[in-house]
PDB file of N, CA and C in Angstrom:
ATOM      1  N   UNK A   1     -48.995  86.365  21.888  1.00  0.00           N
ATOM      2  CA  UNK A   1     -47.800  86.140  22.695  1.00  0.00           C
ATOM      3  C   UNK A   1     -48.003  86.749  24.089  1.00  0.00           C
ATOM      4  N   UNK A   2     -47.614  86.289  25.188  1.00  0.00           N
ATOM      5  CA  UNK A   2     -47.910  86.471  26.499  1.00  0.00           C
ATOM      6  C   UNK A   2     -46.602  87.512  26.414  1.00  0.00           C
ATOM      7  N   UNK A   3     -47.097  88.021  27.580  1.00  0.00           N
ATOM      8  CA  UNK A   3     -45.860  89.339  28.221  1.00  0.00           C
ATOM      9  C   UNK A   3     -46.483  89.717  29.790  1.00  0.00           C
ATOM     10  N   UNK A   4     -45.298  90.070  30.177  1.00  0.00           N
ATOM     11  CA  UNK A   4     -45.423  90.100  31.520  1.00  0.00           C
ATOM     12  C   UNK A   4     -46.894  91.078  32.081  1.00  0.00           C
ATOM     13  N   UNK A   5     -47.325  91.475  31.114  1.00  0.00           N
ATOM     14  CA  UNK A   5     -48.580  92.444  31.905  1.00  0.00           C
ATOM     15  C   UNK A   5     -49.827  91.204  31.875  1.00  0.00           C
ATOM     16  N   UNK A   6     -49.551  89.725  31.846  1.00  0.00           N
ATOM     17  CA  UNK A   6     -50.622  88.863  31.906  1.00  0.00           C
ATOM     18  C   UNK A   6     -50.109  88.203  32.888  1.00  0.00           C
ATOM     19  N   UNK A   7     -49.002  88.482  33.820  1.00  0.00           N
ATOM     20  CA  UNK A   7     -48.952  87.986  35.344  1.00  0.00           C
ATOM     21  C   UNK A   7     -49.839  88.657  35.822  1.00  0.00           C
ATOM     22  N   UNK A   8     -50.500  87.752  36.819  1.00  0.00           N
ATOM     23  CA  UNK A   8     -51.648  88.207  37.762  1.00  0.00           C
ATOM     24  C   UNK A   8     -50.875  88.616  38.659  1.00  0.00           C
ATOM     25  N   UNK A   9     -48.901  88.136  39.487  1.00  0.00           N
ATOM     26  CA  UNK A   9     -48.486  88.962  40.026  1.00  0.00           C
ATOM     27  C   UNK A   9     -48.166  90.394  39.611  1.00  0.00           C
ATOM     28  N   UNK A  10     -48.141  90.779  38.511  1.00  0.00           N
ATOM     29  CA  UNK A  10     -47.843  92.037  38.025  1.00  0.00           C
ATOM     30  C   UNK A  10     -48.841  92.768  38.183  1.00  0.00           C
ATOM     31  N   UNK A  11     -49.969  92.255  37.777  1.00  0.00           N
ATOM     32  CA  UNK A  11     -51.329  93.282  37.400  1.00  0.00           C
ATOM     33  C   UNK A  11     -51.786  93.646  39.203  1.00  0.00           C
ATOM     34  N   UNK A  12     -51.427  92.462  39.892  1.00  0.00           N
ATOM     35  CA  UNK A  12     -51.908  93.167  41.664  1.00  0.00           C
ATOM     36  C   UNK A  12     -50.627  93.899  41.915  1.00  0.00           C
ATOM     37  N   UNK A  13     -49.646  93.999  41.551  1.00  0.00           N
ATOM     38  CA  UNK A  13     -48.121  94.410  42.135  1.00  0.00           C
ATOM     39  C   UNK A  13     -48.863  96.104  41.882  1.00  0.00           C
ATOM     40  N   UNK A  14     -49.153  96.188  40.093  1.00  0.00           N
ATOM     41  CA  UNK A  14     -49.543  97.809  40.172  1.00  0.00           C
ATOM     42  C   UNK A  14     -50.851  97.827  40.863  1.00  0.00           C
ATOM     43  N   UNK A  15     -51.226  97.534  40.889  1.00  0.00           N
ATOM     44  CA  UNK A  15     -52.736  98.311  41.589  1.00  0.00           C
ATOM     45  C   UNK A  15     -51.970  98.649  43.029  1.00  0.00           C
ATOM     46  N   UNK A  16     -51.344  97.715  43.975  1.00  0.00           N
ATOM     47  CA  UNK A  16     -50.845  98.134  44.591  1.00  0.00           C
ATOM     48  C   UNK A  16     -50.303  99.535  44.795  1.00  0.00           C
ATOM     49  N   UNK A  17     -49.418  99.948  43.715  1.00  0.00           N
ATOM     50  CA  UNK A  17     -48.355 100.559  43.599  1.00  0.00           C
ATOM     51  C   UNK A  17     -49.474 102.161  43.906  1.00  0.00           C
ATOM     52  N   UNK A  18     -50.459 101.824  42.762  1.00  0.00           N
ATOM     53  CA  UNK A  18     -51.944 103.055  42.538  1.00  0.00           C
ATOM     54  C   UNK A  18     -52.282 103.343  44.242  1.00  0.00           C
ATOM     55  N   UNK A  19     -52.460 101.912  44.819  1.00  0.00           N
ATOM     56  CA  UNK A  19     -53.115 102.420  46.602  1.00  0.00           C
ATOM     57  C   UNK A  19     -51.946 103.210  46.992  1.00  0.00           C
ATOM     58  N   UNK A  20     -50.799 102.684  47.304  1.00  0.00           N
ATOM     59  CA  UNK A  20     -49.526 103.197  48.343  1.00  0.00           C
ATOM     60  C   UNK A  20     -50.072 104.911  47.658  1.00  0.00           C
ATOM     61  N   UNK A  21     -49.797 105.213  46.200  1.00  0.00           N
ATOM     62  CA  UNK A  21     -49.216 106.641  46.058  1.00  0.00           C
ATOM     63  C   UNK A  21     -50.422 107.752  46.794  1.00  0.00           C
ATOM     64  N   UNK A  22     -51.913 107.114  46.655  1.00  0.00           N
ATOM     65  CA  UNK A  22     -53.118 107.706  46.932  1.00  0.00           C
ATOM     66  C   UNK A  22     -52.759 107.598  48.589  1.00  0.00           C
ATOM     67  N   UNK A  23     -52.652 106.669  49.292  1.00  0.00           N
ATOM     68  CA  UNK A  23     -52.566 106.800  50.520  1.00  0.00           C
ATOM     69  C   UNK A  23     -51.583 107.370  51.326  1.00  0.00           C
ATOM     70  N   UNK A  24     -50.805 107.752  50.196  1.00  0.00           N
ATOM     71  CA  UNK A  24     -49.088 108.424  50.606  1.00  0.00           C
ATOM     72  C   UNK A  24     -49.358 110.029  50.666  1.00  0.00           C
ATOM     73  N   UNK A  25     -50.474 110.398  49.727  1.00  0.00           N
ATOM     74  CA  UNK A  25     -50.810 111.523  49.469  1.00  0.00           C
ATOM     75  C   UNK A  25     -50.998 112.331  50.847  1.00  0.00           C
ATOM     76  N   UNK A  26     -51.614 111.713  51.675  1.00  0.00           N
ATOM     77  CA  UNK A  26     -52.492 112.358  53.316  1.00  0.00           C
ATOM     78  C   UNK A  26     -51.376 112.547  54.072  1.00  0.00           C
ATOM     79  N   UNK A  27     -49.984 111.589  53.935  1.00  0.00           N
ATOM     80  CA  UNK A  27     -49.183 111.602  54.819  1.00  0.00           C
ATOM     81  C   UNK A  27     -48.654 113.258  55.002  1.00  0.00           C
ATOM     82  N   UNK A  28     -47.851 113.343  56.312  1.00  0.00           N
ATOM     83  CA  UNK A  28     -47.592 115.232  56.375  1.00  0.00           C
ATOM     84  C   UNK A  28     -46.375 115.637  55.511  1.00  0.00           C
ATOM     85  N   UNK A  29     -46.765 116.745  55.169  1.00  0.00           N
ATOM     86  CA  UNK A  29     -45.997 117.187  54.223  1.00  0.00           C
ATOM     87  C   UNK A  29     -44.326 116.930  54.510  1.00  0.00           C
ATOM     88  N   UNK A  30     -43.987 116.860  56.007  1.00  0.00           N
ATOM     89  CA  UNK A  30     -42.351 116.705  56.333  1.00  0.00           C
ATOM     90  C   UNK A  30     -42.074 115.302  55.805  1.00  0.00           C
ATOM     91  N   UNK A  31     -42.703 114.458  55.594  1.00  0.00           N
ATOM     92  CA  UNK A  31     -42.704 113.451  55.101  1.00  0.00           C
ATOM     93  C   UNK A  31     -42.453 113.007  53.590  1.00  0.00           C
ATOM     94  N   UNK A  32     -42.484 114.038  52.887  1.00  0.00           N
ATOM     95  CA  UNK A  32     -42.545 113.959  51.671  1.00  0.00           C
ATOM     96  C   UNK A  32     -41.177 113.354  50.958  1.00  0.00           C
ATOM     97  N   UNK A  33     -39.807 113.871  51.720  1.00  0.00           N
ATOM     98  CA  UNK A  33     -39.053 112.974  51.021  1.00  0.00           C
ATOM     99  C   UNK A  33     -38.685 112.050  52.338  1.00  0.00           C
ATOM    100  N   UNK A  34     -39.355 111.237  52.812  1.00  0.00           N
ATOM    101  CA  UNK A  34     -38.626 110.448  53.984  1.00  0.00           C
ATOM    102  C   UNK A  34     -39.730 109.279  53.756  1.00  0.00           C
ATOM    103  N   UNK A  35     -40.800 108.694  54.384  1.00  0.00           N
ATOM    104  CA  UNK A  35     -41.272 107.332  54.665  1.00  0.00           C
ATOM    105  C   UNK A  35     -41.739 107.562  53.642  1.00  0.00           C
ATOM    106  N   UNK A  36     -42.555 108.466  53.478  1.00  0.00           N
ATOM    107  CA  UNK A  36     -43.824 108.648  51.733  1.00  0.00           C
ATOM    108  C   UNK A  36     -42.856 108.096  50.498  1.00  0.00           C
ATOM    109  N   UNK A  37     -41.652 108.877  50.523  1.00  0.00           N
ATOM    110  CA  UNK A  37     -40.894 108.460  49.349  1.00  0.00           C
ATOM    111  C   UNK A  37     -40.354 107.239  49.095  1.00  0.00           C
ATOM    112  N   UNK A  38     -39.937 106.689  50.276  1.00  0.00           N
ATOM    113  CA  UNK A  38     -39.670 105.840  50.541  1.00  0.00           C
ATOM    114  C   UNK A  38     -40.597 104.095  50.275  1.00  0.00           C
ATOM    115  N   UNK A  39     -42.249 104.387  51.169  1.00  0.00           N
ATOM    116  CA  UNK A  39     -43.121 103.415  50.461  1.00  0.00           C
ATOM    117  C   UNK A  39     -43.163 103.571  49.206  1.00  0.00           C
ATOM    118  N   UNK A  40     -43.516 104.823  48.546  1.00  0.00           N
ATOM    119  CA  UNK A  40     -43.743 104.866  47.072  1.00  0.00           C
ATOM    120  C   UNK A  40     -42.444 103.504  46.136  1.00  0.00           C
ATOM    121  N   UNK A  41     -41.396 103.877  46.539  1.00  0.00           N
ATOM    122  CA  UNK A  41     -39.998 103.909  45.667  1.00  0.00           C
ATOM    123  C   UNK A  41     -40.098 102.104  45.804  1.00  0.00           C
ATOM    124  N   UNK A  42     -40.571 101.829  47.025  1.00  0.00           N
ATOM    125  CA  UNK A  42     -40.629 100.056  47.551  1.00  0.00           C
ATOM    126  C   UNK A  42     -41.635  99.717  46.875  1.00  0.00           C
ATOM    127  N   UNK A  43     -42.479 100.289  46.654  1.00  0.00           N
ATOM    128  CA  UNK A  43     -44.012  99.921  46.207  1.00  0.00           C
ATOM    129  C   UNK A  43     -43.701  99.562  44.438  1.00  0.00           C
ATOM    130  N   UNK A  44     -42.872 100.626  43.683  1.00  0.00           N
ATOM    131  CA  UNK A  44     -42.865 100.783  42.330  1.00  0.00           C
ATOM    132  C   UNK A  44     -41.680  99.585  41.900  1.00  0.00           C
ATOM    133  N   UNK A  45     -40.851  99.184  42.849  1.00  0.00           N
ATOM    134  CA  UNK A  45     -39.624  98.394  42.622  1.00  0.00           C
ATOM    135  C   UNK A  45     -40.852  96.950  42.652  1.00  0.00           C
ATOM    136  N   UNK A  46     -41.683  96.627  42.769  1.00  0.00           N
ATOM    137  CA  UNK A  46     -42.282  95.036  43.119  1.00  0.00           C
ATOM    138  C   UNK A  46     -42.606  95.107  41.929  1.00  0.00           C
ATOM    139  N   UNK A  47     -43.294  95.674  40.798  1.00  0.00           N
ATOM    140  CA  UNK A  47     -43.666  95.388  39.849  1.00  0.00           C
ATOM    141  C   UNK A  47     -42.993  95.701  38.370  1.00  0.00           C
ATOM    142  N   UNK A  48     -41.983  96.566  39.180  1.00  0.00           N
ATOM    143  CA  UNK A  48     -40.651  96.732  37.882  1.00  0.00           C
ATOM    144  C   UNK A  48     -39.563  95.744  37.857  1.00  0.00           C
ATOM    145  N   UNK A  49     -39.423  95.257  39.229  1.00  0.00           N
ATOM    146  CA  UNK A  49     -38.158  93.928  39.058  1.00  0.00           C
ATOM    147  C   UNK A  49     -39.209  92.816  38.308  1.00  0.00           C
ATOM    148  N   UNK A  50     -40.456  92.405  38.665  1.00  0.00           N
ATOM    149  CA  UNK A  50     -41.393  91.509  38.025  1.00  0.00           C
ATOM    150  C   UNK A  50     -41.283  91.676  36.624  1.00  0.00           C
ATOM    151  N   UNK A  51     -41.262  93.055  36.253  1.00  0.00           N
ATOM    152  CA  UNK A  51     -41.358  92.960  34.623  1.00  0.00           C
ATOM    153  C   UNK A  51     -39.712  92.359  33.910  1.00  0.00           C
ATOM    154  N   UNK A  52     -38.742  93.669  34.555  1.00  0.00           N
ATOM    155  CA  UNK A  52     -37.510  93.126  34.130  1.00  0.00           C
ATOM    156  C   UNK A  52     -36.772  91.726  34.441  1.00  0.00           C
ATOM    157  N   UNK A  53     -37.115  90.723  35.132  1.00  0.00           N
ATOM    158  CA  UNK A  53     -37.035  89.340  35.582  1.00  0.00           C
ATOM    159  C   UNK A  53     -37.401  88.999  34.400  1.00  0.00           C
ATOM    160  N   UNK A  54     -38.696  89.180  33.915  1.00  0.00           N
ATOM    161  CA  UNK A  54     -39.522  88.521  33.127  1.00  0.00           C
ATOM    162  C   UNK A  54     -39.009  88.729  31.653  1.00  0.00           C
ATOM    163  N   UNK A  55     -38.193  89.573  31.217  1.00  0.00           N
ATOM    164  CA  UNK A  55     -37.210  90.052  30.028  1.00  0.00           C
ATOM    165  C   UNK A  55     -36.377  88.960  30.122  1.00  0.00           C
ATOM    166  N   UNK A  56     -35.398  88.407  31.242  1.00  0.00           N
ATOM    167  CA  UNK A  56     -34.263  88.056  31.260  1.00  0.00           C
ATOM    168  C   UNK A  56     -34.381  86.914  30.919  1.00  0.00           C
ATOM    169  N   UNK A  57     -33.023  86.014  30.440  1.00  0.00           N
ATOM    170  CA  UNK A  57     -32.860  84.992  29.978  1.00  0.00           C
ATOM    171  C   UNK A  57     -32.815  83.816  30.594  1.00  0.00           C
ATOM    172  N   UNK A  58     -33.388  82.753  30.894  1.00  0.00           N
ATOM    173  CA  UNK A  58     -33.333  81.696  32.028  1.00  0.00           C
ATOM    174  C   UNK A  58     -33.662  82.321  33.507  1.00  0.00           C
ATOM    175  N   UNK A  59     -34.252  80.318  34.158  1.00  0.00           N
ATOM    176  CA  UNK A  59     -34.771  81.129  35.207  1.00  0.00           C
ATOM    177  C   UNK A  59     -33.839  81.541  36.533  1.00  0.00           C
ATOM    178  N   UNK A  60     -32.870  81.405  36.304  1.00  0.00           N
ATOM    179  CA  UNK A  60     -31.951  82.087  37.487  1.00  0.00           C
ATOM    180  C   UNK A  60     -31.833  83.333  37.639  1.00  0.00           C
ATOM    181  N   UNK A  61     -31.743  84.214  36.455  1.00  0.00           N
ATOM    182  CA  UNK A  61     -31.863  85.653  36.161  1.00  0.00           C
ATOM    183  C   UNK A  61     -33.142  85.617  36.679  1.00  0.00           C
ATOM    184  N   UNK A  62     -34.495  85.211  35.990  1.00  0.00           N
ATOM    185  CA  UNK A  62     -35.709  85.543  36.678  1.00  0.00           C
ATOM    186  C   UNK A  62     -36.010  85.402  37.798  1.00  0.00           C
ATOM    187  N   UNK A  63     -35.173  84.453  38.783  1.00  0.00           N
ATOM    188  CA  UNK A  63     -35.679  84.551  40.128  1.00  0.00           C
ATOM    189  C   UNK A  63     -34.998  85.226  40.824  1.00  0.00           C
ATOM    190  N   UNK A  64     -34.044  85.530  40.451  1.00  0.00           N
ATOM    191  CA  UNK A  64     -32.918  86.549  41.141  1.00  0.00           C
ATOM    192  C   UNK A  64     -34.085  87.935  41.164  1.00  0.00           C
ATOM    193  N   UNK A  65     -34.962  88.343  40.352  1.00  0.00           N
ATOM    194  CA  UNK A  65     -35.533  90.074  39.841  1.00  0.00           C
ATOM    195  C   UNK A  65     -36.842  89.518  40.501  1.00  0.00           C
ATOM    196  N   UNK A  66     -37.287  88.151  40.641  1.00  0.00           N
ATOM    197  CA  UNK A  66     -38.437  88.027  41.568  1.00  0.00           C
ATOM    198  C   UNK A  66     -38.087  88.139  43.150  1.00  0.00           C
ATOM    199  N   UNK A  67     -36.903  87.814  43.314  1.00  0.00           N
ATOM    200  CA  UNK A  67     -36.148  87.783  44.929  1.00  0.00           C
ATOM    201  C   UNK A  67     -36.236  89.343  45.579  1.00  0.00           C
ATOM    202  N   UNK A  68     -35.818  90.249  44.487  1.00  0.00           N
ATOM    203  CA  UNK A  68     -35.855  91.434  44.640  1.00  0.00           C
ATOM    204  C   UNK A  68     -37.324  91.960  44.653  1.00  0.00           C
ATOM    205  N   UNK A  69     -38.077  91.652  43.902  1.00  0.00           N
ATOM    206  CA  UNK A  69     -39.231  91.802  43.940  1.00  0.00           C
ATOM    207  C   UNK A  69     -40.141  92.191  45.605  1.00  0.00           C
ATOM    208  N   UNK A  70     -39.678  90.500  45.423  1.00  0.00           N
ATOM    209  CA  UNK A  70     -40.199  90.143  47.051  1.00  0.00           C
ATOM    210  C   UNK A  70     -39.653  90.767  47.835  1.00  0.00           C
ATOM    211  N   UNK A  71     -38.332  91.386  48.169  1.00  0.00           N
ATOM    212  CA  UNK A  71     -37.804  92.065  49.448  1.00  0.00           C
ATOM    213  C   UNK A  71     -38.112  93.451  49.589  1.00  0.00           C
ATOM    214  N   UNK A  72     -38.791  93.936  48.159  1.00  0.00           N
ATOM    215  CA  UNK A  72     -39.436  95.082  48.301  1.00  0.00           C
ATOM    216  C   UNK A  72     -40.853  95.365  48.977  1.00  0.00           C
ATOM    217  N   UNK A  73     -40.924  94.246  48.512  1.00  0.00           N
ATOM    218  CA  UNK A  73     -42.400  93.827  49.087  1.00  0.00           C
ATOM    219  C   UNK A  73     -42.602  94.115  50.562  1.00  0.00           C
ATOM    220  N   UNK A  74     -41.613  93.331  51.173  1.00  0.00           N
ATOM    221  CA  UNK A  74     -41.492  92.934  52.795  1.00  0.00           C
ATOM    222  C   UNK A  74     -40.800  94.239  53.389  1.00  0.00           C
ATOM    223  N   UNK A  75     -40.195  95.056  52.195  1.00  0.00           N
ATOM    224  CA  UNK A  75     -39.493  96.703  53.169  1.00  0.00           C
ATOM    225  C   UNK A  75     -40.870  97.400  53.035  1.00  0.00           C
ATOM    226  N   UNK A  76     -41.662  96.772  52.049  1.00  0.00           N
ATOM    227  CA  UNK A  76     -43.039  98.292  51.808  1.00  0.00           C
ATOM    228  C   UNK A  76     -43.896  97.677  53.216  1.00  0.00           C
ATOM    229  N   UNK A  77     -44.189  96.028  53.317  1.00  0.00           N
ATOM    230  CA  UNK A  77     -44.745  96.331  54.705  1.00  0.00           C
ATOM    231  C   UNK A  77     -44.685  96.459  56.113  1.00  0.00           C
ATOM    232  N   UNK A  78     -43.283  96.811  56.079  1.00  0.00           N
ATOM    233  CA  UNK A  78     -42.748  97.370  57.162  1.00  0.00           C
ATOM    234  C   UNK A  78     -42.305  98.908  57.740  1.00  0.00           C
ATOM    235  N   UNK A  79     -42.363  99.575  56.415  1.00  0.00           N
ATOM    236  CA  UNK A  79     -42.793 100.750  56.228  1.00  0.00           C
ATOM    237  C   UNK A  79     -44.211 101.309  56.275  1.00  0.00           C
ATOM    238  N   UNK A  80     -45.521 100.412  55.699  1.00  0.00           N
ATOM    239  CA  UNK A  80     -46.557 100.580  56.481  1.00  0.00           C
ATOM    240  C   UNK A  80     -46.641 100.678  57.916  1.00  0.00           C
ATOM    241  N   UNK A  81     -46.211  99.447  58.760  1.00  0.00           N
ATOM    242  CA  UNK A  81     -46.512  99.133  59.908  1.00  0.00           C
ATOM    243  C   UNK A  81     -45.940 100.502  60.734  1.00  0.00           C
ATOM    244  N   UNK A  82     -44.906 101.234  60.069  1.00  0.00           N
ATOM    245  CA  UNK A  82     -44.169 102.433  60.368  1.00  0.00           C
ATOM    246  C   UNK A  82     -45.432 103.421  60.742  1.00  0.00           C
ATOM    247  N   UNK A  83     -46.063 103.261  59.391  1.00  0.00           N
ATOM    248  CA  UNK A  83     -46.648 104.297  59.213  1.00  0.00           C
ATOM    249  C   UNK A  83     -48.136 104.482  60.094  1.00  0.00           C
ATOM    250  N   UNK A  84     -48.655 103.059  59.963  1.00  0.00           N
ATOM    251  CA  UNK A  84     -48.964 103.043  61.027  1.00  0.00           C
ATOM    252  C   UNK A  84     -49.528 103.196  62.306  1.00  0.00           C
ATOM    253  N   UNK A  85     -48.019 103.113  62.613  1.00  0.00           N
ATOM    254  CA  UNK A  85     -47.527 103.568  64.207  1.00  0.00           C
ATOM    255  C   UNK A  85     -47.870 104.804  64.877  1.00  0.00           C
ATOM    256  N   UNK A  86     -47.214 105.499  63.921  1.00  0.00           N
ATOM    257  CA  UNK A  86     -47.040 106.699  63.629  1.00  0.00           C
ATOM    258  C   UNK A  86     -47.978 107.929  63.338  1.00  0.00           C
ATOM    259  N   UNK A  87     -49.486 107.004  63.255  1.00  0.00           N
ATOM    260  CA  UNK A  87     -50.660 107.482  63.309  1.00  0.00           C
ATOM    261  C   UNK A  87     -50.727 108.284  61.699  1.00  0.00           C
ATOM    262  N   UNK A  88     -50.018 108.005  60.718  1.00  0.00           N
ATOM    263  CA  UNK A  88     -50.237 108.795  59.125  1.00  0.00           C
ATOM    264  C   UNK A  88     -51.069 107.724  58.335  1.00  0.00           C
ATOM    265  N   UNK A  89     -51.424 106.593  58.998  1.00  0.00           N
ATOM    266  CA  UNK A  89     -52.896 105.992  58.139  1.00  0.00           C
ATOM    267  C   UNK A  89     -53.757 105.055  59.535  1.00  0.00           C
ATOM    268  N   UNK A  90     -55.030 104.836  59.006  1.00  0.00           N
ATOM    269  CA  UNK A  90     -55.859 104.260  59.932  1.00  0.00           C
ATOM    270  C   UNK A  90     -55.665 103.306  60.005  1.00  0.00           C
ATOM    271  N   UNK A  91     -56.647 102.085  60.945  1.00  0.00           N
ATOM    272  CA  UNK A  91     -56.381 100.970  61.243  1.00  0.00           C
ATOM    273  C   UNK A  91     -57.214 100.451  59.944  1.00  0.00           C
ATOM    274  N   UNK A  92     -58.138 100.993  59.286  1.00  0.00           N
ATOM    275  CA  UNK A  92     -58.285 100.533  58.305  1.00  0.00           C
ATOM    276  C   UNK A  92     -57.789 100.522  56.965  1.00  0.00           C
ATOM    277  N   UNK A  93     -57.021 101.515  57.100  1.00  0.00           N
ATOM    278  CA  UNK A  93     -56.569 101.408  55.684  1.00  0.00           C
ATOM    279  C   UNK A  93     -54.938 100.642  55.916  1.00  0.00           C
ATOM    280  N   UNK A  94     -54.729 100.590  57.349  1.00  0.00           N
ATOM    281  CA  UNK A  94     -53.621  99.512  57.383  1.00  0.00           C
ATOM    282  C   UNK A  94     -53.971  97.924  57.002  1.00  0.00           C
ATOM    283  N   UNK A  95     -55.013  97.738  57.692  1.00  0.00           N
ATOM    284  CA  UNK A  95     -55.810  96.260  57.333  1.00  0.00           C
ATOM    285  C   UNK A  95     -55.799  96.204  56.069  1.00  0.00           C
ATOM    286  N   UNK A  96     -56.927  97.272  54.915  1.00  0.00           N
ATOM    287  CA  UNK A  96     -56.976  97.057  53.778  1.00  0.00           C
ATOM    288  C   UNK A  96     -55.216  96.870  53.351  1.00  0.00           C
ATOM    289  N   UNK A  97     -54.980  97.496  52.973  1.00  0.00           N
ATOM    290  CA  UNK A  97     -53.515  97.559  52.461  1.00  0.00           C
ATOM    291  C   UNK A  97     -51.982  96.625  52.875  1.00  0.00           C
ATOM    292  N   UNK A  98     -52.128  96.189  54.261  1.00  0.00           N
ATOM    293  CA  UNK A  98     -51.638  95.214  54.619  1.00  0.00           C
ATOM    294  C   UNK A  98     -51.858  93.802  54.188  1.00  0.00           C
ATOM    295  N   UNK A  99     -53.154  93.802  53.871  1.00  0.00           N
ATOM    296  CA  UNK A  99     -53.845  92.687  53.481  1.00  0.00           C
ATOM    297  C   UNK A  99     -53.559  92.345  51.850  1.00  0.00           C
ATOM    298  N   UNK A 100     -53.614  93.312  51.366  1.00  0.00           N
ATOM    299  CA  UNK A 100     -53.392  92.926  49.898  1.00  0.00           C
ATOM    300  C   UNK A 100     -52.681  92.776  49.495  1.00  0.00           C
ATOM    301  N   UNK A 101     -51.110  93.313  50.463  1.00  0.00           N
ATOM    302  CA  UNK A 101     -49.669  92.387  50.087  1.00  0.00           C
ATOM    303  C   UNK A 101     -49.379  91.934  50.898  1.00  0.00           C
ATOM    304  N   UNK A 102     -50.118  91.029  51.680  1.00  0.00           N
ATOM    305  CA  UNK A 102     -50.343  89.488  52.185  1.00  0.00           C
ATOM    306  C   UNK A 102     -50.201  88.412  50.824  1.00  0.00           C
ATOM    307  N   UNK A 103     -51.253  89.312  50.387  1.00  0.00           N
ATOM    308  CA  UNK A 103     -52.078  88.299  49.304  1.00  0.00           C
ATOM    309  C   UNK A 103     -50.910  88.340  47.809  1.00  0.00           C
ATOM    310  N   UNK A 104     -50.224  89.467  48.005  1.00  0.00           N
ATOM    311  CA  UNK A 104     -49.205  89.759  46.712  1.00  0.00           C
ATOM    312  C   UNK A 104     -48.162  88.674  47.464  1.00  0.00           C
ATOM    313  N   UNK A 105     -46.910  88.592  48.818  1.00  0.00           N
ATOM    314  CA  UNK A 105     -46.589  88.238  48.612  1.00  0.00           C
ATOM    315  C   UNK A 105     -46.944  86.237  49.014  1.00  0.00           C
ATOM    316  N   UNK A 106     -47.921  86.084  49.295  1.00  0.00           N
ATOM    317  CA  UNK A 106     -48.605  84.379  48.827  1.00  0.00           C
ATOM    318  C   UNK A 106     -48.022  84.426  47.617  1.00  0.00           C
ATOM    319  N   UNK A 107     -48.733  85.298  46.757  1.00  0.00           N
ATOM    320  CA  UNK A 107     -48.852  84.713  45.550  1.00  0.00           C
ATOM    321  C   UNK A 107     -47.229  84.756  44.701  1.00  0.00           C
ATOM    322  N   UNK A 108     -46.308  85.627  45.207  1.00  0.00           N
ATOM    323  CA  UNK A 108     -45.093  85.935  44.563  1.00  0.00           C
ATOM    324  C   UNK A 108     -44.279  84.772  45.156  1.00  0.00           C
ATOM    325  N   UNK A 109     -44.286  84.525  46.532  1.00  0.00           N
ATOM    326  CA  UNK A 109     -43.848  83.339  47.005  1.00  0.00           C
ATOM    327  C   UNK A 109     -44.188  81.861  46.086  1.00  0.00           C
ATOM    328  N   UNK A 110     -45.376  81.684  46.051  1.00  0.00           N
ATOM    329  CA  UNK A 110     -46.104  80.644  45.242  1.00  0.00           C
ATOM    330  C   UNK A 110     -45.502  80.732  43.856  1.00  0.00           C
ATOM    331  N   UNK A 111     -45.491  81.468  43.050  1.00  0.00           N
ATOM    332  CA  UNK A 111     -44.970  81.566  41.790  1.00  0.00           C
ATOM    333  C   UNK A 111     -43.237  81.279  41.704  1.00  0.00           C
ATOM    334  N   UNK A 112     -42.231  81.669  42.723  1.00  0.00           N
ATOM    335  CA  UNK A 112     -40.833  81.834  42.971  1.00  0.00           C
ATOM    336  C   UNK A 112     -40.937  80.172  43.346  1.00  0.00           C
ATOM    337  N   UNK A 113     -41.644  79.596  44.252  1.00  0.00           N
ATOM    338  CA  UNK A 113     -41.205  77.941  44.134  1.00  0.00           C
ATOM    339  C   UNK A 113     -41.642  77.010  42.766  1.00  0.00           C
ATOM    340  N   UNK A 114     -42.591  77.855  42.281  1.00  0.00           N
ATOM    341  CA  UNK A 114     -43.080  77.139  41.080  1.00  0.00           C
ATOM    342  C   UNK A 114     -41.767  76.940  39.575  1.00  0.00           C
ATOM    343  N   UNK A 115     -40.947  78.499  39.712  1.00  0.00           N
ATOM    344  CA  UNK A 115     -40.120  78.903  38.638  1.00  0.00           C
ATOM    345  C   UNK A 115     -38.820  77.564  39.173  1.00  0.00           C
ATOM    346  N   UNK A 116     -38.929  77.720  40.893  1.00  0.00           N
ATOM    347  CA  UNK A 116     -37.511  77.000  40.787  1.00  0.00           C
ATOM    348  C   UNK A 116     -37.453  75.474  40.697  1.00  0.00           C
ATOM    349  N   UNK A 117     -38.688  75.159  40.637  1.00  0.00           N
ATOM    350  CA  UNK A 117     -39.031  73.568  40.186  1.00  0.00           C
ATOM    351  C   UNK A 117     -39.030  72.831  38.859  1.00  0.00           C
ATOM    352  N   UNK A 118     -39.052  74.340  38.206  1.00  0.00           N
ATOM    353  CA  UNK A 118     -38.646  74.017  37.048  1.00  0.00           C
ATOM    354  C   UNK A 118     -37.269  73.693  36.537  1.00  0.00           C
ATOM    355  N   UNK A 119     -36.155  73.831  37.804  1.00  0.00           N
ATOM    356  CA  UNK A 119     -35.082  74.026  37.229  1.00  0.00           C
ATOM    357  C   UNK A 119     -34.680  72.350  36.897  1.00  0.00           C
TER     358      UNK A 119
END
């Protein structure tokens, strides 16, 4: 029986979730409950609304917890771009990491028109 840990959006949502907390780590300590907590909390909501969507009954409930999904998505990379700015990560690890929820939300987008075609 399939379950949500055999979405390929789920399984990149956490790895994600693994980069943000490692790269959150360097940020300065005044930071700790403000942007850091903040990416973390955006980062962990993309792959927990994915799972709990994926519980719910019909797909209106599920795209409603993928909608959410996605807007977490789009606050975590704007909270990067924060970060940034702000000189608390490099231009490379903005690229890397920017890049890979590029690629999360393609693919969450892609999957959210797929669910509602089904309707």
């Amino acid at each position: 029986m399939k379950t949500f840990r055999d979405l390929l959006i789920w399984q990149k949502s956490m790895n994600l979730v693994t980069e943000i907390y490692q790269l959150t780590n360097s940020f300065p300590k005044e930071e700790i409950y403000g942007l850091s907590s903040q990416i973390r909390r955006c980062s962990i909501s993309i792959p927990s609304n994915i799972a709990e969507g994926y519980g719910r009954d019909g797909n209106s409930d599920y795209l409603r917890f993928l909608n959410i999904s996605i807007s977490s998505l789009f606050e975590m990379q704007t909270q990067l771009e924060i970060s940034f700015n702000l000189k608390y990560i490099t231009e490379y690890q903005f690229s890397k990491i920017n890049g890979e929820s590029r690629e999360l939300e393609r693919m969450l987008s892609s999957f959210i028109r797929r669910i509602k075609d089904r309707k």
